[in-house]
Structure formats: C-alpha cells, structure tokens
C-alpha atoms as a PDB file:
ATOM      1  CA  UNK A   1     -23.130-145.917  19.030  1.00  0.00           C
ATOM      2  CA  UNK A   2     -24.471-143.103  21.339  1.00  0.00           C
ATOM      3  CA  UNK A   3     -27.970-143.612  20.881  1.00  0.00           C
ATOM      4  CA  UNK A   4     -28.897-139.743  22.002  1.00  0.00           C
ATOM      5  CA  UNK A   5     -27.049-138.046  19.991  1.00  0.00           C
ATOM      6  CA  UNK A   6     -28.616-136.507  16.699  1.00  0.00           C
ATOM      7  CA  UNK A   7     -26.511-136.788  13.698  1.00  0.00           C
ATOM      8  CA  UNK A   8     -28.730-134.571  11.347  1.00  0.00           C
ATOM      9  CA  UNK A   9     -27.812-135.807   7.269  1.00  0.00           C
ATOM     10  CA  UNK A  10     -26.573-132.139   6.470  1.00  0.00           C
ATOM     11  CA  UNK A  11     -24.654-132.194   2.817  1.00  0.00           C
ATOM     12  CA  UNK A  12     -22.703-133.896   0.102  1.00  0.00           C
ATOM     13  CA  UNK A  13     -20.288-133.418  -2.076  1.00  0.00           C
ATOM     14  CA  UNK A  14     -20.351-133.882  -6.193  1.00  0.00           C
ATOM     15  CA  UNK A  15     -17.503-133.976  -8.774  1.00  0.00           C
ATOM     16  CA  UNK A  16     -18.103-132.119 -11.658  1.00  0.00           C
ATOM     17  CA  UNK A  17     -16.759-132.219 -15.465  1.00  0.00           C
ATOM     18  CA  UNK A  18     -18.424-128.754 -15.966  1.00  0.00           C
ATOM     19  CA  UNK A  19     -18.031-126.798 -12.722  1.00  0.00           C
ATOM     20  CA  UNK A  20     -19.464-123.735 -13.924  1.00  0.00           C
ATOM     21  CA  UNK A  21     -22.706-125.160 -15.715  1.00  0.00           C
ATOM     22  CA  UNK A  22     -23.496-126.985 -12.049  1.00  0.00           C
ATOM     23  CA  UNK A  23     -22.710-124.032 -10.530  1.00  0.00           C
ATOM     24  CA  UNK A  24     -25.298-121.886 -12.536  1.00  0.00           C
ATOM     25  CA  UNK A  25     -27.816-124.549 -12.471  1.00  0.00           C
ATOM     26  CA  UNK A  26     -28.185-124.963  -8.993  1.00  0.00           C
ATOM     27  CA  UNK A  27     -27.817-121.427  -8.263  1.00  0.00           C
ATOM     28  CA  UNK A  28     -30.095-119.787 -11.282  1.00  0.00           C
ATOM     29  CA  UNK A  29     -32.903-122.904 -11.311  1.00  0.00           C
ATOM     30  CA  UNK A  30     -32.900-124.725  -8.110  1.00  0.00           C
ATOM     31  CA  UNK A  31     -32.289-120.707  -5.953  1.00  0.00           C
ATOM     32  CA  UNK A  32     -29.086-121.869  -3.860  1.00  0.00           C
ATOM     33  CA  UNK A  33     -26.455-119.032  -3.141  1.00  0.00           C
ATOM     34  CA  UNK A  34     -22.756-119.196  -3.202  1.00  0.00           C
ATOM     35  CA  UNK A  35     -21.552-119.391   0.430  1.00  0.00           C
ATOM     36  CA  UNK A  36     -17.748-119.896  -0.760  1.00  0.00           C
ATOM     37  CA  UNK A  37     -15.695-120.927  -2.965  1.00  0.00           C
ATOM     38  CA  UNK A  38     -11.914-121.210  -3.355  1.00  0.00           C
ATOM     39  CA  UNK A  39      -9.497-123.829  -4.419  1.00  0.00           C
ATOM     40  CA  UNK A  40      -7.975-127.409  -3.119  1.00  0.00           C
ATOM     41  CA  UNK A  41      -4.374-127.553  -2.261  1.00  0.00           C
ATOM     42  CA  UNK A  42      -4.601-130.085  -5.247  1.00  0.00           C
ATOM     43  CA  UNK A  43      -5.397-127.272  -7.194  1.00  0.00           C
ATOM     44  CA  UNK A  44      -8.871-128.120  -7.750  1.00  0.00           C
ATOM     45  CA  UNK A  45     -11.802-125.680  -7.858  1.00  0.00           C
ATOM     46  CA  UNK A  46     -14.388-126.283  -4.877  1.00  0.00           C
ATOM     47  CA  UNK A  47     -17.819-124.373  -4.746  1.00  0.00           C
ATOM     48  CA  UNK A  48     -19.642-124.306  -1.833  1.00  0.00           C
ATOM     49  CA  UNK A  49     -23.521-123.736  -1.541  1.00  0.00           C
ATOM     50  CA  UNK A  50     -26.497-123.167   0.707  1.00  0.00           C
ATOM     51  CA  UNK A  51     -30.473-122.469   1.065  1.00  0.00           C
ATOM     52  CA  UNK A  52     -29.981-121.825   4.822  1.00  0.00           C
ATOM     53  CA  UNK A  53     -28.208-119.090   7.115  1.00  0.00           C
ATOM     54  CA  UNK A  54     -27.549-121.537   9.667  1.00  0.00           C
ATOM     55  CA  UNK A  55     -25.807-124.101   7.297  1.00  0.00           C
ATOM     56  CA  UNK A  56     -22.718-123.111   5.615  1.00  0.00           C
ATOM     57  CA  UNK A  57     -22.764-125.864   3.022  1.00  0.00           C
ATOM     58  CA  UNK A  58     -25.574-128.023   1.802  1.00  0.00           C
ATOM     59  CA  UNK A  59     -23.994-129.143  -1.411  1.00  0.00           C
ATOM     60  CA  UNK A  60     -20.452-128.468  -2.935  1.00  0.00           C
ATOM     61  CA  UNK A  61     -19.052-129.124  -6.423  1.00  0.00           C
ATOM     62  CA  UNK A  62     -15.351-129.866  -7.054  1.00  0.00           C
ATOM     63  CA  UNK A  63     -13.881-129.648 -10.079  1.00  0.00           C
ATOM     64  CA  UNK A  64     -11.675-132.371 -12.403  1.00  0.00           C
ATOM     65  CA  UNK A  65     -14.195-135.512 -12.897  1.00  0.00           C
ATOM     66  CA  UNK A  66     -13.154-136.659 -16.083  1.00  0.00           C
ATOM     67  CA  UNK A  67     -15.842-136.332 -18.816  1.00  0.00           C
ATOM     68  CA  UNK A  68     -15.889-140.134 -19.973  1.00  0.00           C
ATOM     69  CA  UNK A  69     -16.573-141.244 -16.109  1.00  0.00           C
ATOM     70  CA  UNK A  70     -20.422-142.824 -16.600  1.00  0.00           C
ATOM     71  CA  UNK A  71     -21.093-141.959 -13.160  1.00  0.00           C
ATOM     72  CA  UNK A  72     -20.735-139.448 -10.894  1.00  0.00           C
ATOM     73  CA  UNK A  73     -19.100-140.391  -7.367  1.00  0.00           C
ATOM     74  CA  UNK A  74     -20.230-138.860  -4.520  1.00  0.00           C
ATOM     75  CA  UNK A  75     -17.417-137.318  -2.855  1.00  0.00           C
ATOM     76  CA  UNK A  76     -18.551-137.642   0.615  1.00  0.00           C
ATOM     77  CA  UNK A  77     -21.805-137.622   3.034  1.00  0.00           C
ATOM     78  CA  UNK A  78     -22.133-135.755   6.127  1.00  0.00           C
ATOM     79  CA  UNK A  79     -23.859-135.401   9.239  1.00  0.00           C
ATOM     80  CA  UNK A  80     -23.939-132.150  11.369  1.00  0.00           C
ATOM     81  CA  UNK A  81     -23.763-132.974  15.293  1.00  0.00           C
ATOM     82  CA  UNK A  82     -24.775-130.022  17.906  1.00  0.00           C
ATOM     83  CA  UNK A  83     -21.748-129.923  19.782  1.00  0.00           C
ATOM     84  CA  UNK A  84     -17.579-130.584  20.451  1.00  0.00           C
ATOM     85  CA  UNK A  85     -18.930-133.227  22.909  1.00  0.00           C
ATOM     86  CA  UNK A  86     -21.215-135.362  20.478  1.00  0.00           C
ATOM     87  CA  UNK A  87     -18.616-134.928  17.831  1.00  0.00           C
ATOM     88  CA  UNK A  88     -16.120-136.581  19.918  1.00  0.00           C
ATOM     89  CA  UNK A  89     -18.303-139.218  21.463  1.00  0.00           C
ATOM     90  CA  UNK A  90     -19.293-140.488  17.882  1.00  0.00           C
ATOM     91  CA  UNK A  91     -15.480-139.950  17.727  1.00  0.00           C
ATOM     92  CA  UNK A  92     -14.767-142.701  20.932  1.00  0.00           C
ATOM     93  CA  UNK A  93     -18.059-145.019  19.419  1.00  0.00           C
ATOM     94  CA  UNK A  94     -16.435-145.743  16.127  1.00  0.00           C
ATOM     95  CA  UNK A  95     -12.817-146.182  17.080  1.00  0.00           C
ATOM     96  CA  UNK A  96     -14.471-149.068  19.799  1.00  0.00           C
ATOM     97  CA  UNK A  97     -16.172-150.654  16.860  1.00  0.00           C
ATOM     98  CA  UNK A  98     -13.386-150.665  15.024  1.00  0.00           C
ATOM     99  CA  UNK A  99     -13.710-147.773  12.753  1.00  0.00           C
ATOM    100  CA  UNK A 100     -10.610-146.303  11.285  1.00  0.00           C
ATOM    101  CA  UNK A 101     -10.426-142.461  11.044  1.00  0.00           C
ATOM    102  CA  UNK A 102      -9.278-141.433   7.683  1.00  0.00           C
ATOM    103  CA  UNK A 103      -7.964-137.386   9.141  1.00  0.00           C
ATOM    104  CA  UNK A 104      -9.650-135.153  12.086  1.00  0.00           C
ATOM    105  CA  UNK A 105      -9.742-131.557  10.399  1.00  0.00           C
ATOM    106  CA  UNK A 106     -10.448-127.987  11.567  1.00  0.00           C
ATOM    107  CA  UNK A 107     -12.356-126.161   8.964  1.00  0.00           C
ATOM    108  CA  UNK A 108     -12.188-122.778  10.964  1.00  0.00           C
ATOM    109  CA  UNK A 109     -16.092-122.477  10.764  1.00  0.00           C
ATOM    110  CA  UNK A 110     -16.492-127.337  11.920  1.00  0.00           C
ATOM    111  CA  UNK A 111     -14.361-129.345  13.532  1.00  0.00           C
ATOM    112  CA  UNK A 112     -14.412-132.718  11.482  1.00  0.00           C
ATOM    113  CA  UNK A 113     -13.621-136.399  11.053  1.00  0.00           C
ATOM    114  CA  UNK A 114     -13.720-138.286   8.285  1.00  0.00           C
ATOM    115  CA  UNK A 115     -13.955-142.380   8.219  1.00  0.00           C
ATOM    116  CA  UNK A 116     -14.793-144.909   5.017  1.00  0.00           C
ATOM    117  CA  UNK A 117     -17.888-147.066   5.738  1.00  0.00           C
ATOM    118  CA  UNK A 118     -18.152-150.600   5.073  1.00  0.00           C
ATOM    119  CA  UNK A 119     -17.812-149.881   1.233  1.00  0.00           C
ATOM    120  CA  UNK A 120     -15.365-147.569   1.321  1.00  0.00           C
ATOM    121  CA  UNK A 121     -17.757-144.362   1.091  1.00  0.00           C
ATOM    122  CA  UNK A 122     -16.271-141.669   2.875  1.00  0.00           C
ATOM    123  CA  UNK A 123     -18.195-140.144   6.050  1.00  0.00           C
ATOM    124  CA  UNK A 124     -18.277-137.281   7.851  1.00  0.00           C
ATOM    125  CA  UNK A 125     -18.970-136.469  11.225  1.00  0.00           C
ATOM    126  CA  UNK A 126     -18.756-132.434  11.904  1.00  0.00           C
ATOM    127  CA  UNK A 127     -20.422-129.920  14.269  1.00  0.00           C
ATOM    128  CA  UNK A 128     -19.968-126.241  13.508  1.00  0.00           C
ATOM    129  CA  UNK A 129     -17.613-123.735  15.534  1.00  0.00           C
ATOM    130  CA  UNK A 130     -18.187-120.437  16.898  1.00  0.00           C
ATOM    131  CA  UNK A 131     -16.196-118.886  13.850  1.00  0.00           C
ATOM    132  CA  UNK A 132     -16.112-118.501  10.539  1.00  0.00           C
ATOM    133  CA  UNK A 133     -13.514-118.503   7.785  1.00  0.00           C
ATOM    134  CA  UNK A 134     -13.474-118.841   4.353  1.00  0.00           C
ATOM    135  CA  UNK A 135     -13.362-122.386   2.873  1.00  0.00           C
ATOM    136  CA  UNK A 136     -11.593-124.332   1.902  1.00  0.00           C
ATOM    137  CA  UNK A 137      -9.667-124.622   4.718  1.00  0.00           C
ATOM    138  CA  UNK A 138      -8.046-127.593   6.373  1.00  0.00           C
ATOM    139  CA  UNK A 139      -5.648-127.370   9.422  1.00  0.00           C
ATOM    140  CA  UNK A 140      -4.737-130.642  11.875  1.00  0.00           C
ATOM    141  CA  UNK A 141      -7.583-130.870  14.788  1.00  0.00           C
ATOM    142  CA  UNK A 142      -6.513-133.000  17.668  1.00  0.00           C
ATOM    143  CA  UNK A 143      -9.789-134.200  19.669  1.00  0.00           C
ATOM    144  CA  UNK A 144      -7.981-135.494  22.401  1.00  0.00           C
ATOM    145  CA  UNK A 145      -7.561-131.829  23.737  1.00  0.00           C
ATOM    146  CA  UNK A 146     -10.387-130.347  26.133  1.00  0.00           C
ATOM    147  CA  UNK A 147     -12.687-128.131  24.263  1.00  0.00           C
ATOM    148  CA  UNK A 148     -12.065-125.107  25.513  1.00  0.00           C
ATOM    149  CA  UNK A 149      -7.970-125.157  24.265  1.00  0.00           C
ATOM    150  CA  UNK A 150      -9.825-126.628  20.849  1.00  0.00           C
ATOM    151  CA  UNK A 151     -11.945-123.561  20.399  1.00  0.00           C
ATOM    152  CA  UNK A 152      -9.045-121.349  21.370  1.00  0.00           C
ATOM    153  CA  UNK A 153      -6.248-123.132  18.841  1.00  0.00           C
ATOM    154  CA  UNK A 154      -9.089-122.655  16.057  1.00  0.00           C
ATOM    155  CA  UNK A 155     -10.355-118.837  17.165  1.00  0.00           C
ATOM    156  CA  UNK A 156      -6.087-118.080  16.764  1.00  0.00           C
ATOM    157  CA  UNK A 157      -6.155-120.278  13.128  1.00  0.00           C
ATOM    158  CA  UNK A 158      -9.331-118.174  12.311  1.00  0.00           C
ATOM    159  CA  UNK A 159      -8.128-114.901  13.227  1.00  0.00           C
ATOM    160  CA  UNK A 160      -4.836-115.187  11.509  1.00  0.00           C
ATOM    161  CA  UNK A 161      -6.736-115.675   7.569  1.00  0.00           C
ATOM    162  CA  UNK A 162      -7.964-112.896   6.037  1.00  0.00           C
ATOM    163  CA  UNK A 163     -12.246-112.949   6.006  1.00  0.00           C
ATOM    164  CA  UNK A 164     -12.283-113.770   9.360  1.00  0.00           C
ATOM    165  CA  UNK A 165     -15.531-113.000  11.060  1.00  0.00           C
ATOM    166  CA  UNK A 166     -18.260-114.604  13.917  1.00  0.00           C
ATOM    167  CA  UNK A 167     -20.519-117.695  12.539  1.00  0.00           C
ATOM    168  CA  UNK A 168     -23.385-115.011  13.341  1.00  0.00           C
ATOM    169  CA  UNK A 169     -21.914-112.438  11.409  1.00  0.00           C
ATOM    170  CA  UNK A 170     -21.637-114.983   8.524  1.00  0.00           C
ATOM    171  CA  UNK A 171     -24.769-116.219   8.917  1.00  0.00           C
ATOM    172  CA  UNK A 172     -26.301-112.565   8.338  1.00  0.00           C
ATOM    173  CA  UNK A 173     -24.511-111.826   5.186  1.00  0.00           C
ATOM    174  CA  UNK A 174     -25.584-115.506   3.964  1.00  0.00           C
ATOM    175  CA  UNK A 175     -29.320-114.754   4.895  1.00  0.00           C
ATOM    176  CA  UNK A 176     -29.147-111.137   3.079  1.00  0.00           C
ATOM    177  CA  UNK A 177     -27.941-112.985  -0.230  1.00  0.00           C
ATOM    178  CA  UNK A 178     -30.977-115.309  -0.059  1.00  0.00           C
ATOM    179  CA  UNK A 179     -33.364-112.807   0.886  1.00  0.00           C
ATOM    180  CA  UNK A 180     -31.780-110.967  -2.385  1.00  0.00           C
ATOM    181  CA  UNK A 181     -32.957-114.164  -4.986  1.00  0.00           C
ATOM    182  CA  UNK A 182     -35.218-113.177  -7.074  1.00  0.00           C
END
C-alpha cells in the first residue's frame, strides 16, 4: 500500500426505514445541511449531507431498509484522497494484493472505486473533481486513461446535466446555507 498517501476517513452511508425523520434529525438537532438529494436508478430516495463547504457529503441516508431489520447496515465507508494520482495508485496497490474492484464510477463532482474488504464491507476510495453536479450521479470512469482526457470526459458529462456549476461555486452556496443555521 502507498505508504504516503493520505486516505482521510471522509463519510458513510446509512439505510433508513424512515428517511424523512433521519433527515430532520440530523439536519434540525445535530445542524447538518442538505447538500443534495435525488433518487437511485433503483428508485430509491438518497439524501446527501454536510457540516463542511469543502466536503460534499459527510453522511447520506437511502431509503427502503425494511422496518423489522434489527440492525442497520452500513452502506459503505469512504476515504477522500487529494488527487487523480493517489486515487489511482491505491487503485494499482489493491489490484497487486489481490483486491477485486467491485465498479470505478464518475460522480461528476469524485472519481471513485469501490472494493469489499475482507468481510465483505464495501469501500471506497474517491478524490473530488474540479466540478460539480448534482448527485446522484453515476457514469463508467476508466482509470487507465491519463488524467487530463479523465477530467475532460467528466467536465463534457458535467456540462451536459442540468445544475452544472465549478466545485468552488458549489462550495459557496454550501457555506452560505451553513452560515444560514440558526
């Protein structure tokens, strides 16, 4: 594993049986602010959340976990890398231990992979892009391509969905919402 690389634990994911309760208790009581929210191909509802400008997502809800489930899996953990080049030499680390990629994915605003650990808990590996779009959104990312033709393929994905705008634009309009909490 590159050993100077920072992968910074960034977010998770939780199902929910009451989306809409979660959502107003960790927006009213614990002061996080919508960042997006849309739905899953699967048709499920997916709310994400943040207490930071620079971080598009620390938490996110999805919708459907049956009610009668005594737990509550967490849908994934991931860790924020600072660049295309980290991402991709985690990327090269894990396939040469023998890692199996479960799908490479280009958010608009990360470029992602996702892997199962040891017990089957899904991980992923993202860094953030120069763009921003609104989530969820999930086109094929190839990281075999240099990153300049990466950056350009996702800037065209980005441009072509409505709500484009700049990760610094976003990031202002995020940080105007939290400096509007109560």
């Amino acid at each position: 594993m590159p050993k100077a690389i920072n992968a910074q634990l960034t977010h998770f994911g939780l199902h929910a049986t009451n989306i809409g309760r979660m959502v107003d208790f960790y927006t009213d009581t614990l002061g996080f602010v919508i960042s997006d929210r849309g739905r899953l191909k699967t048709g499920n509802q997916v709310v994400f959340m943040t207490q930071s400008a620079d971080c598009h997502h620390q938490f996110v809800l999805f919708d459907g976990r049956p009610e009668e489930m005594p737990y509550n899996p967490v849908n994934q953990i991931s860790f924020h890398l600072d660049s295309l080049d980290h991402l991709k030499a985690y990327r090269q680390a894990l396939t040469a231990a023998g890692v199996i990629e479960l799908r490479q994915t280009d958010h608009g605003n990360a470029w992602a992979f996702y892997f199962k650990d040891p017990e089957g808990n899904t991980v992923e590996m993202y860094c953030d892009t120069p763009f921003h779009t609104p989530q969820p959104c999930g086109e094929p990312l190839d990281l075999d391509l240099s990153n300049s033709e990466i950056e350009q393929r996702t800037e065209a994905m980005c441009r072509q969905r409505p709500g484009f705008m700049t990760r610094e634009a976003w990031m202002q309009g995020i940080q105007a919402k939290l400096d509007a909490r109560p």
